[in-house]
Protein backbone atom coordinates (compact mmCIF):
# COMPACT_ATOMS: atom_id res chain seq x y z
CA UNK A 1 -75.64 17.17 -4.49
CA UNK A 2 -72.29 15.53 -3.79
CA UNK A 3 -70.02 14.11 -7.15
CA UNK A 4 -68.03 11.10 -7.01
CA UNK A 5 -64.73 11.35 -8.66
CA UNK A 6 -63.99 7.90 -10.13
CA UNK A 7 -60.70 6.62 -10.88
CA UNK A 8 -57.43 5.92 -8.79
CA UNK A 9 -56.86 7.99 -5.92
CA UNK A 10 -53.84 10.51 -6.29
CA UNK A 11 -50.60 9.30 -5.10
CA UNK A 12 -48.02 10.93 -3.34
CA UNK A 13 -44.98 10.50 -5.90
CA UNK A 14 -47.55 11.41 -8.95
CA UNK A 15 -46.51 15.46 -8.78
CA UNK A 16 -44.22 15.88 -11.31
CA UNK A 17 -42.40 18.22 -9.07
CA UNK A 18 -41.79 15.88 -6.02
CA UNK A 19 -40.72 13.34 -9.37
CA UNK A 20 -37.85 15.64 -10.34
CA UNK A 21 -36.56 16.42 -6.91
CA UNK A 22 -36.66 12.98 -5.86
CA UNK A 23 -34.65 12.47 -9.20
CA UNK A 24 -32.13 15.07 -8.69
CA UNK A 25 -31.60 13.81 -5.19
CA UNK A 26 -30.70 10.34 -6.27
CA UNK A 27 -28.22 11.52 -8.95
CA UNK A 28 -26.41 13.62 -6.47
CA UNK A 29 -26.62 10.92 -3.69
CA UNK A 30 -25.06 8.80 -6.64
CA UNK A 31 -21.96 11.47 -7.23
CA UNK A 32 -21.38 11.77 -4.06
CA UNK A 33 -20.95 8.22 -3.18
CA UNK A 34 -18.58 7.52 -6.53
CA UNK A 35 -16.43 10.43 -5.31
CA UNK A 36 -16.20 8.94 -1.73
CA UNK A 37 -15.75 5.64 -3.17
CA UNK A 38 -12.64 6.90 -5.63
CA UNK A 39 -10.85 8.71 -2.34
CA UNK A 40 -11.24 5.94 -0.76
CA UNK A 41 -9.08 3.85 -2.83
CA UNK A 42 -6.35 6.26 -3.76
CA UNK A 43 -6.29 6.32 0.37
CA UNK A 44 -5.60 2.48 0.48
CA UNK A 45 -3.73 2.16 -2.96
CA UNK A 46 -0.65 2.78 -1.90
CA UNK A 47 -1.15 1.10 1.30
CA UNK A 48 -1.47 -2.18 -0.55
CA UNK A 49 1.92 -4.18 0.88
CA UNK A 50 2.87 -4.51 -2.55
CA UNK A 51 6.72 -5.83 -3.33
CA UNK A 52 9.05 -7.42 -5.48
CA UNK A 53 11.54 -10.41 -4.61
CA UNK A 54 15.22 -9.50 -5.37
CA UNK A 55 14.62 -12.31 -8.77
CA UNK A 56 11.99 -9.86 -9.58
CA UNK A 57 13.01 -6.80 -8.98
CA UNK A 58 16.31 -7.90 -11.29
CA UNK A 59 13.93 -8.76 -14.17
CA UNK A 60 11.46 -5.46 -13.87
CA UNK A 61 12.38 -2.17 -15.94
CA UNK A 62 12.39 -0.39 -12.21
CA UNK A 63 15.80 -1.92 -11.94
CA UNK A 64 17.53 0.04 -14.07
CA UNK A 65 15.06 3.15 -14.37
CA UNK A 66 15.64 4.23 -10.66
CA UNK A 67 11.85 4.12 -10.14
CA UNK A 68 10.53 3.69 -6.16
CA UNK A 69 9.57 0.83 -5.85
CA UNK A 70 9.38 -1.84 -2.81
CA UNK A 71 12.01 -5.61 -2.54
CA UNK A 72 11.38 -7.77 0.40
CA UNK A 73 13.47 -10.54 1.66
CA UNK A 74 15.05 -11.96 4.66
CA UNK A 75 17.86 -10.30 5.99
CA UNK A 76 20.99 -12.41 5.17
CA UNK A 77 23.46 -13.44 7.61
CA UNK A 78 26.96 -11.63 8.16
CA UNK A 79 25.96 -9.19 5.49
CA UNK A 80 25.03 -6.22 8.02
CA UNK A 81 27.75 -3.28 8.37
CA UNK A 82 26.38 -0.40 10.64
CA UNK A 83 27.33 3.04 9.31
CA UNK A 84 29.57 4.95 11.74
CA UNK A 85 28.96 8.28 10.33
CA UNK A 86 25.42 8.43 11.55
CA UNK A 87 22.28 6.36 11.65
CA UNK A 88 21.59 3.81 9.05
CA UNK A 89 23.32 0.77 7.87
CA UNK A 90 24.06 -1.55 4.81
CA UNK A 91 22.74 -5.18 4.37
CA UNK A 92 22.29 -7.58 1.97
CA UNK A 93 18.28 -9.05 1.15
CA UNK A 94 17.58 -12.23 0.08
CA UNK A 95 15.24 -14.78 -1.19
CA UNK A 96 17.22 -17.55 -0.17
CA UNK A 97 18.82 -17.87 -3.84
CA UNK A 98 19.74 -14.16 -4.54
CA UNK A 99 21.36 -11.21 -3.01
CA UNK A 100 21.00 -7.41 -2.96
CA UNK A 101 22.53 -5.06 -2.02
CA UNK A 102 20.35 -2.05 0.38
CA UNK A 103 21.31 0.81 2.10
CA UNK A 104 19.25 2.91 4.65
CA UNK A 105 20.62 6.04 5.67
CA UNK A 106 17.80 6.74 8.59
CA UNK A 107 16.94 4.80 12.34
CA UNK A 108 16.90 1.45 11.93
CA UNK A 109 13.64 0.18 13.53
CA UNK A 110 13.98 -2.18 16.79
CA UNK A 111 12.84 -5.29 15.27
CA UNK A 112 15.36 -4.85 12.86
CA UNK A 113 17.83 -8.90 13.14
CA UNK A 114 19.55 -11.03 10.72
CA UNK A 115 17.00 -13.74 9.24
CA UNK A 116 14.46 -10.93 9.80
CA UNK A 117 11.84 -10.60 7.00
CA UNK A 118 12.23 -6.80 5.65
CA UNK A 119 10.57 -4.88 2.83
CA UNK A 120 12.68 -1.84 1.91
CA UNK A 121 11.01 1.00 -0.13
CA UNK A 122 13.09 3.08 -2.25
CA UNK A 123 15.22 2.79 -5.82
CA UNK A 124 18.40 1.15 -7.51
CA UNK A 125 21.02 3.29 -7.68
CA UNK A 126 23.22 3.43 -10.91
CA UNK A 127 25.97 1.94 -8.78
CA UNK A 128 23.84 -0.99 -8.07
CA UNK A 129 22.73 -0.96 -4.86
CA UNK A 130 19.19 -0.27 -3.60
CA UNK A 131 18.98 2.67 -1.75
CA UNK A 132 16.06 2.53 0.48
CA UNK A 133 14.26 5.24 2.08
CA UNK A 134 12.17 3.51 4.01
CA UNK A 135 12.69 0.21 5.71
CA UNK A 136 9.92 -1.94 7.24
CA UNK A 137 10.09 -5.17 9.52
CA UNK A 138 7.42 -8.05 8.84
CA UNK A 139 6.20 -9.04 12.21
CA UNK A 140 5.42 -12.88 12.65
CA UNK A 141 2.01 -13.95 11.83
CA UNK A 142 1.90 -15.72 15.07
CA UNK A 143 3.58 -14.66 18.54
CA UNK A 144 6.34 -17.53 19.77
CA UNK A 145 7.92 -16.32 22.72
CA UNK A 146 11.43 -17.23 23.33
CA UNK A 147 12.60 -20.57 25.12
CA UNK A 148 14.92 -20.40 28.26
């Protein structure tokens, strides 16, 4: 003679075993991701193109802590000496209203021109100037090409 057994057939998740590995899985699947997730943006953080305008650098405590930070501006006319005892020069950045003082002691990149928007990374000096240790050239947001 043949039983029935009556009642819900057995599913494949109801092992209590399969349960807790399926369990653990998830929780490390879910510590994994966070830690890729939290590399990922201390990758991009500083990346960010973060900077202040010379009126705000002038009113932030990094002007006269000497902490790096990044000013960007245009690159004001007459105001760019060349340094003859190697690479670099001195220039003056502005926001159209206020002037500073940079100088980078390194290559100058080719882009580099007066009216030219720059954002200089570095740190005021005690002597008042911003010595930059790293000078970057905005491109245009849209190519022109020169007339004539």
């Amino acid at each position: 003679m043949i039983e029935t057994i009556s009642g819900p057939a057995p599913t494949r998740d109801s092992h209590p075993r399969r349960r807790r590995t399926r369990w653990k899985l998830m929780v490390v699947g879910g510590i994994v991701l966070a830690a890729l997730g939290f590399l990922a943006f201390r990758a991009f953080q500083g990346a960010a193109m973060f900077y202040y305008t010379v009126p705000e650098l002038r009113a932030a405590p990094a002007y006269t802590s000497g902490e790096r930070v990044r000013v960007g501006g245009k690159v004001a006319p007459g105001s760019v000496e060349r340094h003859t005892s190697g690479p670099g020069l001195s220039f003056m950045v502005t926001d159209g209203s206020d002037k500073l003082l940079v100088h980078f002691s390194d290559i100058v990149p080719d882009a580099f021109a007066v009216d030219q928007e720059v954002v200089a990374e570095g740190a005021m000096t005690p002597d008042g100037y911003f010595a930059a240790e790293n000078l970057m050239v905005k491109c245009p947001s849209k190519y022109v090409p020169k007339v004539g």
